[in-house]
Each structure stands twice: as structure tokens, then as C-alpha cells.
C-alpha atoms as a PDB file:
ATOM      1  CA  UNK A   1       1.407  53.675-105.355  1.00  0.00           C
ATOM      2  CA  UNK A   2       3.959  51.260-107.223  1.00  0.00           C
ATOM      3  CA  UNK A   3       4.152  47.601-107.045  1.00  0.00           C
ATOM      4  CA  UNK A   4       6.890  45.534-106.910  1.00  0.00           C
ATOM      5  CA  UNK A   5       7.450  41.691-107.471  1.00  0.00           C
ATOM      6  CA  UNK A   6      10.195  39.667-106.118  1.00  0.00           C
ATOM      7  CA  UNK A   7      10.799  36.448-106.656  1.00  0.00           C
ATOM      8  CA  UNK A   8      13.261  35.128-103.436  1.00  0.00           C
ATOM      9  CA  UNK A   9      14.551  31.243-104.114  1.00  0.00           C
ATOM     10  CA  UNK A  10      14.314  30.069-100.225  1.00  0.00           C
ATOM     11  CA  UNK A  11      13.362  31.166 -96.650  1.00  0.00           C
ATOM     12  CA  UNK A  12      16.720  32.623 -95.895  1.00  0.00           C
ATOM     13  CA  UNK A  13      16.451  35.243 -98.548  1.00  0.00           C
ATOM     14  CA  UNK A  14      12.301  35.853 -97.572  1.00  0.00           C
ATOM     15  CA  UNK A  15      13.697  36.215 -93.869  1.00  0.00           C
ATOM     16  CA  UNK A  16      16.788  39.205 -94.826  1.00  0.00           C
ATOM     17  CA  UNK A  17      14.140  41.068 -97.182  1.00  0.00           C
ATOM     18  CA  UNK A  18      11.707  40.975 -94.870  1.00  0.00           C
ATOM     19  CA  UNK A  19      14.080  42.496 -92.229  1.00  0.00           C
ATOM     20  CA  UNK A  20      15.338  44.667 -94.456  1.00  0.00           C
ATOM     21  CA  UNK A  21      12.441  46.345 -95.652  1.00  0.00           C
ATOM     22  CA  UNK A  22      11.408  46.365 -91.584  1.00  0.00           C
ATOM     23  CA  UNK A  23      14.880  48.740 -90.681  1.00  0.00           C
ATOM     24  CA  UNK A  24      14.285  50.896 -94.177  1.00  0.00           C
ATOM     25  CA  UNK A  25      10.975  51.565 -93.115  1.00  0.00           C
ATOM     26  CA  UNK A  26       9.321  50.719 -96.032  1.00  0.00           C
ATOM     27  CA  UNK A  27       5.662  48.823 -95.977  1.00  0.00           C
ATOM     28  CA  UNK A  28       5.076  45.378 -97.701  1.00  0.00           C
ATOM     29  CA  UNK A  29       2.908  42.860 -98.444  1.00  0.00           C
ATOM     30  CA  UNK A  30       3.348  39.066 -98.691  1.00  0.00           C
ATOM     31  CA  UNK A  31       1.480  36.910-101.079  1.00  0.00           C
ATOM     32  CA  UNK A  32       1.944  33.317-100.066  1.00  0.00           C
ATOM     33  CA  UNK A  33       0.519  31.289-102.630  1.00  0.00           C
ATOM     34  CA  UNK A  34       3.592  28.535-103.218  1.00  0.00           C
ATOM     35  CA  UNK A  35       3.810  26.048-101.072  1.00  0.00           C
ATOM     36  CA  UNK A  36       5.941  22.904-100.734  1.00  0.00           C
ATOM     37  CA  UNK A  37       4.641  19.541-100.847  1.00  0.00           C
ATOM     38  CA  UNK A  38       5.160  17.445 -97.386  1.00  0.00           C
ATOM     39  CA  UNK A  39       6.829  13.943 -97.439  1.00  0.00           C
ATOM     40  CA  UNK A  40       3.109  12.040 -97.241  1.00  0.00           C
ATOM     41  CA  UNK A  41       2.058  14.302-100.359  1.00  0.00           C
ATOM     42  CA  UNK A  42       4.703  13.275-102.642  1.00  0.00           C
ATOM     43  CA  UNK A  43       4.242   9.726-101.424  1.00  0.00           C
ATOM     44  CA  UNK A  44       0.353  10.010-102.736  1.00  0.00           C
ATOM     45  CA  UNK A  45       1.378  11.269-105.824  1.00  0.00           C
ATOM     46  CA  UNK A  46       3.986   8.703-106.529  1.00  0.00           C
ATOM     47  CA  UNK A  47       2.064   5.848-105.541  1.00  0.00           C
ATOM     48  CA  UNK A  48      -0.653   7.215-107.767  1.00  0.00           C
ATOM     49  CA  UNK A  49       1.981   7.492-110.995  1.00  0.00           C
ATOM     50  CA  UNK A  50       2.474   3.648-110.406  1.00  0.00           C
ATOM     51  CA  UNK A  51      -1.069   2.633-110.532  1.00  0.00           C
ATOM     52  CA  UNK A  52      -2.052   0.142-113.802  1.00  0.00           C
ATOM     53  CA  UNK A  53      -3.632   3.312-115.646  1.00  0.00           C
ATOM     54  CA  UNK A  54      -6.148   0.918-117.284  1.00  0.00           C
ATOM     55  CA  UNK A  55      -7.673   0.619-114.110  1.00  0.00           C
ATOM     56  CA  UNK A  56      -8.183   4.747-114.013  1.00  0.00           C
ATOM     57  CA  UNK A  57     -11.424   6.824-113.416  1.00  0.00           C
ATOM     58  CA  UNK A  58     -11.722  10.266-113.494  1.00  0.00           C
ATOM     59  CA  UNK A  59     -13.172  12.331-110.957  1.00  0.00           C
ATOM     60  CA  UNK A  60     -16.988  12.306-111.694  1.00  0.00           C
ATOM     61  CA  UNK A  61     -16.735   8.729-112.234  1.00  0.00           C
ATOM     62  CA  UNK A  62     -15.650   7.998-109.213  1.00  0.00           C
ATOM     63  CA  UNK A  63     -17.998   9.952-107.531  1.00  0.00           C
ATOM     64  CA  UNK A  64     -20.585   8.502-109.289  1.00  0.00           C
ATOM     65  CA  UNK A  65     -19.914   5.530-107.778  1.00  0.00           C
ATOM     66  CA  UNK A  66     -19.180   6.294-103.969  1.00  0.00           C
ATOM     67  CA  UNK A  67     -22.619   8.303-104.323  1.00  0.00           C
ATOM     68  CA  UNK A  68     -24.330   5.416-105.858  1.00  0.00           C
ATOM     69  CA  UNK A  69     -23.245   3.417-102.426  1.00  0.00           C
ATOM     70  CA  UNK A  70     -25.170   5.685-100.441  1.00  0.00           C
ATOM     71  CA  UNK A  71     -29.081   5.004-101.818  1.00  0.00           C
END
């Protein structure tokens, strides 16, 4: 068995491959793992960007510290 990669640029051309594979008979697979970020994600990430970076902490800092609230 062969595999083949396609790259398709938007949901229109995912749709007519996907149909036209379907009348030709011929079996596929999709791998979905792209995604697109939502509105509220790219609002997180550019509020982040602004932030005063001397204020930053890295992950295991801050976890650190919200575990430290805990005891």
C-alpha cells in the first residue's frame, strides 16, 4: 500500500477532495492535527506579548508558587 500527502489550503478544497475520492471509490484517511486558533486564543496570546517581560516566570516557577499556596 502507497501513501499519499496532500496539503489542501482551506475547507473548500478538504470538502471537493474528500468528495472526490468518495465518487472514485478510493479509501482515505484524514489526519487532523492543524487547527486554527479561536478569537479568545489569540486574545491570550496577545495580551501575554504585552506583559512587562521583567515581571516573567517560567512554568515551574510558577508552579512552584501556586503549589506552595496549598500547604
Amino acid at each position: 500500500m502507497s501513501t499519499i500527502t496532500i496539503h489542501l489550503k482551506d475547507k473548500e478544497e478538504e470538502t471537493f477532495m474528500e468528495n472526490l475520492l468518495k465518487k472514485m471509490k478510493i479509501r482515505f484517511e484524514k489526519q487532523e492535527d492543524d487547527f486554527e486558533l479561536t478569537d479568545e486564543m489569540i486574545e491570550a496570546i496577545e495580551t501575554a506579548l504585552k506583559q512587562d517581560r521583567s515581571q516573567y516566570v517560567d512554568g515551574k516557577e510558577s508552579l512552584k508558587r501556586r503549589v506552595g499556596l496549598f500547604y
